[in-house]
N, C-alpha and C. Protein backbone atom coordinates (compact mmCIF):
# COMPACT_ATOMS: atom_id res chain seq x y z
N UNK A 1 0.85 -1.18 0.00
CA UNK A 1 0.00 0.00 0.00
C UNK A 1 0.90 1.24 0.00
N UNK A 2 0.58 2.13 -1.01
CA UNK A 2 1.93 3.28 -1.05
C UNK A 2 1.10 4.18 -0.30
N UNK A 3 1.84 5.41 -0.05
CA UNK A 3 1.02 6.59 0.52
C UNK A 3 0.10 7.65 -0.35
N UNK A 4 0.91 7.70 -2.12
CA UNK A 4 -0.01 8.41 -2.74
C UNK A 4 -1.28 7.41 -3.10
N UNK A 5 -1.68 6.09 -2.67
CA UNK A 5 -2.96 5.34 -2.81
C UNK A 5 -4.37 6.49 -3.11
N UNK A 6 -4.58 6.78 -1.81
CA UNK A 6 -5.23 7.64 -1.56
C UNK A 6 -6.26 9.38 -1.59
N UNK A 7 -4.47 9.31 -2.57
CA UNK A 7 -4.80 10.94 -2.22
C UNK A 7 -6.05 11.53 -3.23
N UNK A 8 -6.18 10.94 -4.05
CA UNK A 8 -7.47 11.38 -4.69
C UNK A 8 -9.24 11.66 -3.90
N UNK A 9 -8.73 10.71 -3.17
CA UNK A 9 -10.10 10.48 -2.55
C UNK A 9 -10.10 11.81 -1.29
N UNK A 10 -12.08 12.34 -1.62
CA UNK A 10 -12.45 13.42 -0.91
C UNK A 10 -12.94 13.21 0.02
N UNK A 11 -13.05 13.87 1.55
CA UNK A 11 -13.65 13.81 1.98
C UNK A 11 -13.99 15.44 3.13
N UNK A 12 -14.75 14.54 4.04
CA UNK A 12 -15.18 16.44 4.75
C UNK A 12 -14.53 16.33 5.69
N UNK A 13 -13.78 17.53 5.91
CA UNK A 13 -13.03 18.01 6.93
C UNK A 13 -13.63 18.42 8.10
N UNK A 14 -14.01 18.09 9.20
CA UNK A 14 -14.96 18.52 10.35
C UNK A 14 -14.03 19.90 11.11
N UNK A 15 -12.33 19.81 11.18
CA UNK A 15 -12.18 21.06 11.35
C UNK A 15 -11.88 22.08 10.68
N UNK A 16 -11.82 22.27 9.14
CA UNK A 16 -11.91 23.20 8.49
C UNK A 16 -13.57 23.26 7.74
N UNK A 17 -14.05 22.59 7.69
CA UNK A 17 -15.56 22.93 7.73
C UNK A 17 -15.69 22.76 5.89
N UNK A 18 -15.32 21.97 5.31
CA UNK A 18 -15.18 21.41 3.84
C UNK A 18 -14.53 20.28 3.28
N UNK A 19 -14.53 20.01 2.18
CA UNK A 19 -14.27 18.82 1.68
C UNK A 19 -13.08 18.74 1.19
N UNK A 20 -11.76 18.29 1.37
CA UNK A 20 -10.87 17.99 1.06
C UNK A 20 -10.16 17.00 0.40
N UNK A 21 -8.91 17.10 -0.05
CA UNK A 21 -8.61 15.58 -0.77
C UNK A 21 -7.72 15.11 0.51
N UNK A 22 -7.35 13.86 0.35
CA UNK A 22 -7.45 12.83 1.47
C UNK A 22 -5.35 13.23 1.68
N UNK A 23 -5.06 13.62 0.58
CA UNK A 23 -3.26 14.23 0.87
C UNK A 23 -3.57 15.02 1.46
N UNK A 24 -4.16 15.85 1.58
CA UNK A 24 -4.05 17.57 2.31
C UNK A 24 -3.99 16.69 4.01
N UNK A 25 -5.10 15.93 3.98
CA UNK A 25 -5.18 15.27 5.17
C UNK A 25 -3.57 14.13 5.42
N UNK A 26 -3.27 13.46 4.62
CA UNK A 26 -1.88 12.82 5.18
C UNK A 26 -0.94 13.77 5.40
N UNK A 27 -1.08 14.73 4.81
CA UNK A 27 0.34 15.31 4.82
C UNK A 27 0.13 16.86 5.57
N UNK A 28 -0.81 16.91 6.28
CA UNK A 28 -1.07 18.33 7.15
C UNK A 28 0.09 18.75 7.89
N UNK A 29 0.74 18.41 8.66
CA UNK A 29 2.00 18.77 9.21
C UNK A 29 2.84 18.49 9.02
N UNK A 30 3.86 19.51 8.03
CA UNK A 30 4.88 18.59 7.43
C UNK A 30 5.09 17.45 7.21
N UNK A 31 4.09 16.74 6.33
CA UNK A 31 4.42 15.24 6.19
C UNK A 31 3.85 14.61 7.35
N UNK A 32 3.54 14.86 8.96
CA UNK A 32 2.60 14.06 9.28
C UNK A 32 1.17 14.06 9.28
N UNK A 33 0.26 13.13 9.00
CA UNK A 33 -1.21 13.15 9.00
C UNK A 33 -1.65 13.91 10.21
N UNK A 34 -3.11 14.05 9.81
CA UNK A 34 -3.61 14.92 10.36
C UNK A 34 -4.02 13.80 11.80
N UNK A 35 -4.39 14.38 13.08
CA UNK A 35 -4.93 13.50 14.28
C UNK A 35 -6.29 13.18 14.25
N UNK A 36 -6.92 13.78 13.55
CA UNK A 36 -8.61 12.84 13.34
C UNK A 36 -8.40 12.07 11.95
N UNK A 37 -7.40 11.36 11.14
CA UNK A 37 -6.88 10.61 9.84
C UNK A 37 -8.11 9.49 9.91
N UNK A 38 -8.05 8.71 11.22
CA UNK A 38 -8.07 7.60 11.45
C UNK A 38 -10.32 7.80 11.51
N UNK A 39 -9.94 9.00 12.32
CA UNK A 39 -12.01 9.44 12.15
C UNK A 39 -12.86 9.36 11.26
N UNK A 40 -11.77 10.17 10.26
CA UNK A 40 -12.48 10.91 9.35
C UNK A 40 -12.59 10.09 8.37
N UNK A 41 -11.50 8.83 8.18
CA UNK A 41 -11.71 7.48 7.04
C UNK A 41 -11.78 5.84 7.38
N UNK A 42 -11.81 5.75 8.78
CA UNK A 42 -12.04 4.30 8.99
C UNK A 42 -13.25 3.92 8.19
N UNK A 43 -14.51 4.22 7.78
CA UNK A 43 -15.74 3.93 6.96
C UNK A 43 -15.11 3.58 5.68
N UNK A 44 -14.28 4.19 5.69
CA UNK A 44 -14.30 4.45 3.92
C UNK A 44 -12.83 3.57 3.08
N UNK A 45 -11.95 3.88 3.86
CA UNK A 45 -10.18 3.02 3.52
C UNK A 45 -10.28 1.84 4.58
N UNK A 46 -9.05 0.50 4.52
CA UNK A 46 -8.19 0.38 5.64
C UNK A 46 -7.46 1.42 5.94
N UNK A 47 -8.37 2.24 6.96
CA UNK A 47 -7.11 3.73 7.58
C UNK A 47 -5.80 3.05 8.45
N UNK A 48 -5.89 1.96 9.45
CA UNK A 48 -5.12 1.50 10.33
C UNK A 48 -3.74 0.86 9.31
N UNK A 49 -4.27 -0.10 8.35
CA UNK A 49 -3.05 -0.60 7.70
C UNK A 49 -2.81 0.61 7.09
N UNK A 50 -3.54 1.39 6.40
CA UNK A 50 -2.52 1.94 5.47
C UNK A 50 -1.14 3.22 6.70
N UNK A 51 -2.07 3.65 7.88
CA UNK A 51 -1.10 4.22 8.94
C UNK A 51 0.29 2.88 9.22
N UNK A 52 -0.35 2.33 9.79
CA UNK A 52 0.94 1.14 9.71
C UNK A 52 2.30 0.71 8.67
N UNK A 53 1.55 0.81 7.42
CA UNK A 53 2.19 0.66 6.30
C UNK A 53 3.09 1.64 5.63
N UNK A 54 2.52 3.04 6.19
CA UNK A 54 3.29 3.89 5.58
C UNK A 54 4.21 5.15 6.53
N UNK A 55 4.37 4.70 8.09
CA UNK A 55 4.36 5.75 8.81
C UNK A 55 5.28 4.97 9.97
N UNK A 56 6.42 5.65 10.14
CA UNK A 56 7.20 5.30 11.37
C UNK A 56 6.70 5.49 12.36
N UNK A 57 6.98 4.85 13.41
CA UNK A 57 6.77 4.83 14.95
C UNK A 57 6.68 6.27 15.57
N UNK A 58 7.84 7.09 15.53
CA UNK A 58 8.13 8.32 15.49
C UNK A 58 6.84 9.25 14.60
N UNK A 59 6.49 9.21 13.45
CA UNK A 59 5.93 9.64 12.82
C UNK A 59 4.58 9.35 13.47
N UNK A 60 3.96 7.83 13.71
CA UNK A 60 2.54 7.82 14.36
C UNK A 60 2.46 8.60 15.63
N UNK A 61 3.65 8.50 16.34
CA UNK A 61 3.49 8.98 18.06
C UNK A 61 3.31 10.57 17.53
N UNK A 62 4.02 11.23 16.35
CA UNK A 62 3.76 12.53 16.51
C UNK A 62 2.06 12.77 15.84
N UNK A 63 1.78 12.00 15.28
CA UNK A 63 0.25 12.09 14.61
C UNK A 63 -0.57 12.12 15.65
N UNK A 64 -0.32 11.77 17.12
CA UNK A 64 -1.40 11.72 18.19
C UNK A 64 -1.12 12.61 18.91
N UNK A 65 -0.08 13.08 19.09
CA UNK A 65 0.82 14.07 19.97
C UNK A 65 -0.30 15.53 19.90
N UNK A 66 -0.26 16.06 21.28
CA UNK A 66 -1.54 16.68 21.51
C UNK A 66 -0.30 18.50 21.20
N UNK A 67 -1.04 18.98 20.22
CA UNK A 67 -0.34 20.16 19.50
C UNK A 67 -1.37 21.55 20.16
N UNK A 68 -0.37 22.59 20.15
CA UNK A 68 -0.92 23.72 20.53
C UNK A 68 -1.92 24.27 19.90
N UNK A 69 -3.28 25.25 20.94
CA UNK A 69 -4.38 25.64 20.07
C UNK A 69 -3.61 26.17 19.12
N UNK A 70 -4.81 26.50 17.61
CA UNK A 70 -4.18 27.01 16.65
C UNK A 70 -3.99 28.56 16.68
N UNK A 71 -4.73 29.54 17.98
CA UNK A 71 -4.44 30.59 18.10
C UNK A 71 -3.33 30.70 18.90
N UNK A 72 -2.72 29.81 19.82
CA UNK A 72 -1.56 30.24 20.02
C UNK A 72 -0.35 29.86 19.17
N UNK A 73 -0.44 28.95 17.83
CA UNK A 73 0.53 28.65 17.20
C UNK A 73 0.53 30.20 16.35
N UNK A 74 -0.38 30.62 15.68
CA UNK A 74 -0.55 31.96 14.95
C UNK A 74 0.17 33.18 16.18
N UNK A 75 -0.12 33.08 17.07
CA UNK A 75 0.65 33.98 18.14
C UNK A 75 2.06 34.21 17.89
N UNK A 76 2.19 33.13 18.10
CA UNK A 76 4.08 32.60 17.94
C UNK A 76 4.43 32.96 16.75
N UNK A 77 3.62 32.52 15.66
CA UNK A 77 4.01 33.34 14.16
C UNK A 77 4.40 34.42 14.28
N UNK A 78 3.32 35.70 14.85
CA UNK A 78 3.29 36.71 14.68
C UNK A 78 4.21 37.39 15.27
N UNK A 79 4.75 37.09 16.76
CA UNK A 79 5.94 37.26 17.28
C UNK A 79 7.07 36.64 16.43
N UNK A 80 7.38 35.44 16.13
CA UNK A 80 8.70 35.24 15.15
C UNK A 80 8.93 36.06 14.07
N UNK A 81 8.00 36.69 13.60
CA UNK A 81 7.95 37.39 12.33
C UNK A 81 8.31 39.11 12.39
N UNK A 82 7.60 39.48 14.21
CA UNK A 82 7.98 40.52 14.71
C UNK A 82 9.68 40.82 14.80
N UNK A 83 10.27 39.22 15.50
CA UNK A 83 11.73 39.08 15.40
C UNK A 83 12.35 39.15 14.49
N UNK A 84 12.12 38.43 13.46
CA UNK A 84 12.34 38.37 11.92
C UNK A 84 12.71 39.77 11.67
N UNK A 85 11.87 40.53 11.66
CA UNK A 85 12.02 42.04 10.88
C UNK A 85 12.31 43.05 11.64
N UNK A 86 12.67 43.23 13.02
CA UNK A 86 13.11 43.92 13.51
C UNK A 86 12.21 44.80 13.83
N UNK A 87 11.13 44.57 13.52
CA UNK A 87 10.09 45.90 13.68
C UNK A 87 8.29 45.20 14.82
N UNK A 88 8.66 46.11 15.69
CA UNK A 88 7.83 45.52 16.80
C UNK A 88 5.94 45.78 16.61
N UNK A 89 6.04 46.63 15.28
CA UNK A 89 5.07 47.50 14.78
C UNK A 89 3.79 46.58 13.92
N UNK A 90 4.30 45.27 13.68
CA UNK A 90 3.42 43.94 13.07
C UNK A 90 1.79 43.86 13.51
């Protein structure tokens, strides 16, 4: 089972609120899947083998790994970017 299997296939995104193709979903964080992967397509794929099949240990543990709200990741942007340019004025 390769990893581009998949990617054609659409489905609905419950947290962006639309229908997506099923790569946007493997590959949401740099290359790791998204943490509802397994929700959003057990009905529809083998979601478990194809996670198994295509995804290191390292790679699954970070797929569950509980990540910062998305307003404080945008926070941090906005400050790195403040740093970035020298200008506190962003």
């Amino acid at each position: 089972m390769c990893k581009e299997q998949f990617d054609d296939l659409e489905g609905y995104c419950r947290q962006l609120g639309h229908t997506i193709p099923f790569k946007y979903c493997r590959t949401q964080q740099n290359g790791i899947p998204c943490s509802k992967l397994r929700d959003c397509y057990f009905e529809r794929i083998p979601i478990q083998d194809f996670i198994d099949n295509n995804f290191s240990a390292e790679e699954k543990h970070a797929m569950v790994s509980v990540r910062p709200p998305k307003l404080q990741s945008i926070l941090e942007l906005i400050e790195k970017a403040k740093k970035q340019s020298g200008n506190n004025r962003l």
